[in-house]
C-alpha atoms as a PDB file:
ATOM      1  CA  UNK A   1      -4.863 -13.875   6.981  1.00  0.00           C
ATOM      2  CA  UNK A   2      -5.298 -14.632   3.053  1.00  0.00           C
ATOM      3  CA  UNK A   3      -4.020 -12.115   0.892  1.00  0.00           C
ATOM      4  CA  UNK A   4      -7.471 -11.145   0.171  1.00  0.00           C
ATOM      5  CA  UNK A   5      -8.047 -10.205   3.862  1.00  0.00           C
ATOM      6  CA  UNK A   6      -5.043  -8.082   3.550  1.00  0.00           C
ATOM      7  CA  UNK A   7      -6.253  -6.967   0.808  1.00  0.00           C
ATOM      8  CA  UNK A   8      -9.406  -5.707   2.175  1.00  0.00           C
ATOM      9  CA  UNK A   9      -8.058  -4.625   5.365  1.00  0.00           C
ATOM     10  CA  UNK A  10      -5.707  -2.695   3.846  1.00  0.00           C
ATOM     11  CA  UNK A  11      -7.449  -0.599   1.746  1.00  0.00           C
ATOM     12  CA  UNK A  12     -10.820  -0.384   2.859  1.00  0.00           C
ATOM     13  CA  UNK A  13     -10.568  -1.112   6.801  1.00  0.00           C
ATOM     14  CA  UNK A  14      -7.768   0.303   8.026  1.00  0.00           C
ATOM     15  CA  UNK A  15      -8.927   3.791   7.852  1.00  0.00           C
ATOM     16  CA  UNK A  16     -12.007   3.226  10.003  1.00  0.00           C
ATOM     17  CA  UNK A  17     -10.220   1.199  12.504  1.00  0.00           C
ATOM     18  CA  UNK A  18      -7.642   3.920  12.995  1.00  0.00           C
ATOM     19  CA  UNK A  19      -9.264   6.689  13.122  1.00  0.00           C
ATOM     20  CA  UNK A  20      -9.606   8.016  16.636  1.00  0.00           C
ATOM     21  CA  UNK A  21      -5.187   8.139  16.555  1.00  0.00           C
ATOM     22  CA  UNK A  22      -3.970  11.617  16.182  1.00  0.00           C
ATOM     23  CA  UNK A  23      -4.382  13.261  12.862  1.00  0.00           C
ATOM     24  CA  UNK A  24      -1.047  13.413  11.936  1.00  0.00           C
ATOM     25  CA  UNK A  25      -0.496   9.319  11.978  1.00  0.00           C
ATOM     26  CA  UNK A  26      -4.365   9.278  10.751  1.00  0.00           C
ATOM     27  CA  UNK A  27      -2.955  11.273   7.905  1.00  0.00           C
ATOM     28  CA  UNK A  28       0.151   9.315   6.852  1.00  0.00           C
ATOM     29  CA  UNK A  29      -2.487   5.623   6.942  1.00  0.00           C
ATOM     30  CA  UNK A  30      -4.763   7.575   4.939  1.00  0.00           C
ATOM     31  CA  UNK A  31      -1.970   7.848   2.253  1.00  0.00           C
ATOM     32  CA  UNK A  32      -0.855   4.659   2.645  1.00  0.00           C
ATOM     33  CA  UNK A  33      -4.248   3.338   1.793  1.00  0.00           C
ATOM     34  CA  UNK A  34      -5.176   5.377  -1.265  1.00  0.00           C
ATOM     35  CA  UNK A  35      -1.435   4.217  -2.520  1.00  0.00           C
ATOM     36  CA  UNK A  36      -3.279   0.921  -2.259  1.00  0.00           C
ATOM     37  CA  UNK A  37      -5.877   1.864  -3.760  1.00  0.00           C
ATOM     38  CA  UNK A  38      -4.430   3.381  -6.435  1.00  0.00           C
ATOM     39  CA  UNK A  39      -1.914   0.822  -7.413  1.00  0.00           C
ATOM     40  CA  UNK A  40      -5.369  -1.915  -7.449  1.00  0.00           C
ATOM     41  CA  UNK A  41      -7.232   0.237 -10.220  1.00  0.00           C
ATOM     42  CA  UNK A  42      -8.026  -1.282 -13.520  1.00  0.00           C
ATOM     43  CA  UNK A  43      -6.569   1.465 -15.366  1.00  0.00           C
ATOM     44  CA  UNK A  44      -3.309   2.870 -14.830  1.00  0.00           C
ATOM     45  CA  UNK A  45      -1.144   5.406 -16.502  1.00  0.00           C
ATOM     46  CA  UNK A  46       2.471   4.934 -16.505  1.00  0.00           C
ATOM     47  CA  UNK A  47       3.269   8.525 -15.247  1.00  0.00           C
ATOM     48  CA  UNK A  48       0.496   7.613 -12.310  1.00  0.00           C
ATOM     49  CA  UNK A  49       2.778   4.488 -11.207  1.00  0.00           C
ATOM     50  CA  UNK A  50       6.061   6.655 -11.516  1.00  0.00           C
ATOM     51  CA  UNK A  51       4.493   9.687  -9.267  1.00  0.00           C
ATOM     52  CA  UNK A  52       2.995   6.751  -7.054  1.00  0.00           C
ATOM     53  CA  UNK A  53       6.680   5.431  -7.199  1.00  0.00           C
ATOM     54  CA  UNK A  54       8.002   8.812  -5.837  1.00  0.00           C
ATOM     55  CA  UNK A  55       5.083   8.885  -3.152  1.00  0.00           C
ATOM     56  CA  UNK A  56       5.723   5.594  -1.669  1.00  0.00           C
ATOM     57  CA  UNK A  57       9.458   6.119  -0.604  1.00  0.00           C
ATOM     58  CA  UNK A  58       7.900   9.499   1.085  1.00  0.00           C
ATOM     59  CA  UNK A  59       5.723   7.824   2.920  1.00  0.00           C
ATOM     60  CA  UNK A  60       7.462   5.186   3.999  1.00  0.00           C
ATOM     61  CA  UNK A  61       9.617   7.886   5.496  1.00  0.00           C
ATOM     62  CA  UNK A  62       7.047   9.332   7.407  1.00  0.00           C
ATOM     63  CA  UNK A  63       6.285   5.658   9.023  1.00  0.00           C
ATOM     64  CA  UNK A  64       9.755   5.389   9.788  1.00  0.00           C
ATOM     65  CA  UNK A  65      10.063   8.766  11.772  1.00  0.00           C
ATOM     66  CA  UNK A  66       6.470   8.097  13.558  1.00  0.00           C
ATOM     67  CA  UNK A  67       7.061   4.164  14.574  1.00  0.00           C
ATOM     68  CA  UNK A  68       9.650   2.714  16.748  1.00  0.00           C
ATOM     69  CA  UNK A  69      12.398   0.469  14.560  1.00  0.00           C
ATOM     70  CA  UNK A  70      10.881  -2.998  15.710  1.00  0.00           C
ATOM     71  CA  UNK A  71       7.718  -1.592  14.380  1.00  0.00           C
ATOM     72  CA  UNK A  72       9.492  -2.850  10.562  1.00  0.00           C
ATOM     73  CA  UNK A  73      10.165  -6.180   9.633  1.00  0.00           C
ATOM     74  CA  UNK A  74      10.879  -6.847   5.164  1.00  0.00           C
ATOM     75  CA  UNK A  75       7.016  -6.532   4.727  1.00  0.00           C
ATOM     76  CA  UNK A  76       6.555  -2.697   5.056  1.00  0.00           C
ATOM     77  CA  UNK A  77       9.558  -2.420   2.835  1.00  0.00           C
ATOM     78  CA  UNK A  78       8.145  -4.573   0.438  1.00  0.00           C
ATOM     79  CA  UNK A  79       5.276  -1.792  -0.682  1.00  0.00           C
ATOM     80  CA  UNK A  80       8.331   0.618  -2.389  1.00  0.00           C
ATOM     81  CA  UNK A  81       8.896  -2.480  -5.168  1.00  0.00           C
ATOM     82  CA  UNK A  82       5.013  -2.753  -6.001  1.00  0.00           C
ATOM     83  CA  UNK A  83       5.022   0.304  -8.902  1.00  0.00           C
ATOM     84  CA  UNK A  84       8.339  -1.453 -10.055  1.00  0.00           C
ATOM     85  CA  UNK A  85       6.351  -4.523 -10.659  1.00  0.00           C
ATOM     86  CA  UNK A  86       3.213  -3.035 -12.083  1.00  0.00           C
ATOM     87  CA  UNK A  87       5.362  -1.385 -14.553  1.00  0.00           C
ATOM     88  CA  UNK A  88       7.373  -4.549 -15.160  1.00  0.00           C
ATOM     89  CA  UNK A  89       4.605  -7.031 -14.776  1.00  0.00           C
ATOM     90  CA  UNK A  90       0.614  -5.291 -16.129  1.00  0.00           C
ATOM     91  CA  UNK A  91      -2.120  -4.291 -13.699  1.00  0.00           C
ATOM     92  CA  UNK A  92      -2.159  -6.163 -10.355  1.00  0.00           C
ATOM     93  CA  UNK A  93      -5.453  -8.023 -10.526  1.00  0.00           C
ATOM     94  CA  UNK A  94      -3.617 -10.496 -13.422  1.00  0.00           C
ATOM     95  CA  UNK A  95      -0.908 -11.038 -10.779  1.00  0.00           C
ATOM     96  CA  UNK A  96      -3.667 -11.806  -7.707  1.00  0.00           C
ATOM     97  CA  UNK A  97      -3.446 -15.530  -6.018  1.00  0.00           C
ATOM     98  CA  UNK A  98      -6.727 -15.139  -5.215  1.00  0.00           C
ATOM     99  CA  UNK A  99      -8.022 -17.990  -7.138  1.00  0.00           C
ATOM    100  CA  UNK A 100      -5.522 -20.314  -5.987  1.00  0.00           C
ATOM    101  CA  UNK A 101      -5.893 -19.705  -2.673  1.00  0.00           C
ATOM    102  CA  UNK A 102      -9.439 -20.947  -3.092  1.00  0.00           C
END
């Protein structure tokens, strides 16, 4: 997939296609995606991205205690460094590829 498709899938699809799994995994994808979600506004405040920042590491916790360890390769570690790069970098959509991967 593009990043775009990830992108999409991510944030948008994953919640539908996931919903008949038990609530309390439901719950923790649900969080997961409005991270996403979040983190791809136009505005953002910088005490938004640090609480987000806080959030992430929780959550990532929860997917660790729910999934089996083969489950996680570098990519699902990969979501803790996003707030550390919106805060270094701007807002996301000035860092997408999407028009170079056109």
């Amino acid at each position: 997939m593009k990043s775009h498709d990830c992108h999409v899938f991510t944030e948008c699809l994953l919640l539908i296609a996931f919903r008949s799994l038990p609530n309390f995994v439901w719950s923790v994808l649900a969080e997961l995606s409005q991270f996403l979600e979040d983190l791809y506004s136009n505005t953002l405040r910088t005490e938004d991205v640090v609480r987000m920042q806080e959030n992430i590491s929780i959550i990532i916790c929860i997917f660790e205690r729910i999934f089996p360890p083969a489950f996680f390769d570098s990519m699902e570690n990969l979501v803790i460094h996003f707030p550390i790069e919106v805060l270094l970098d701007g807002l996301v959509h000035y860092c997408w590829m999407y028009p170079f991967e056109r």
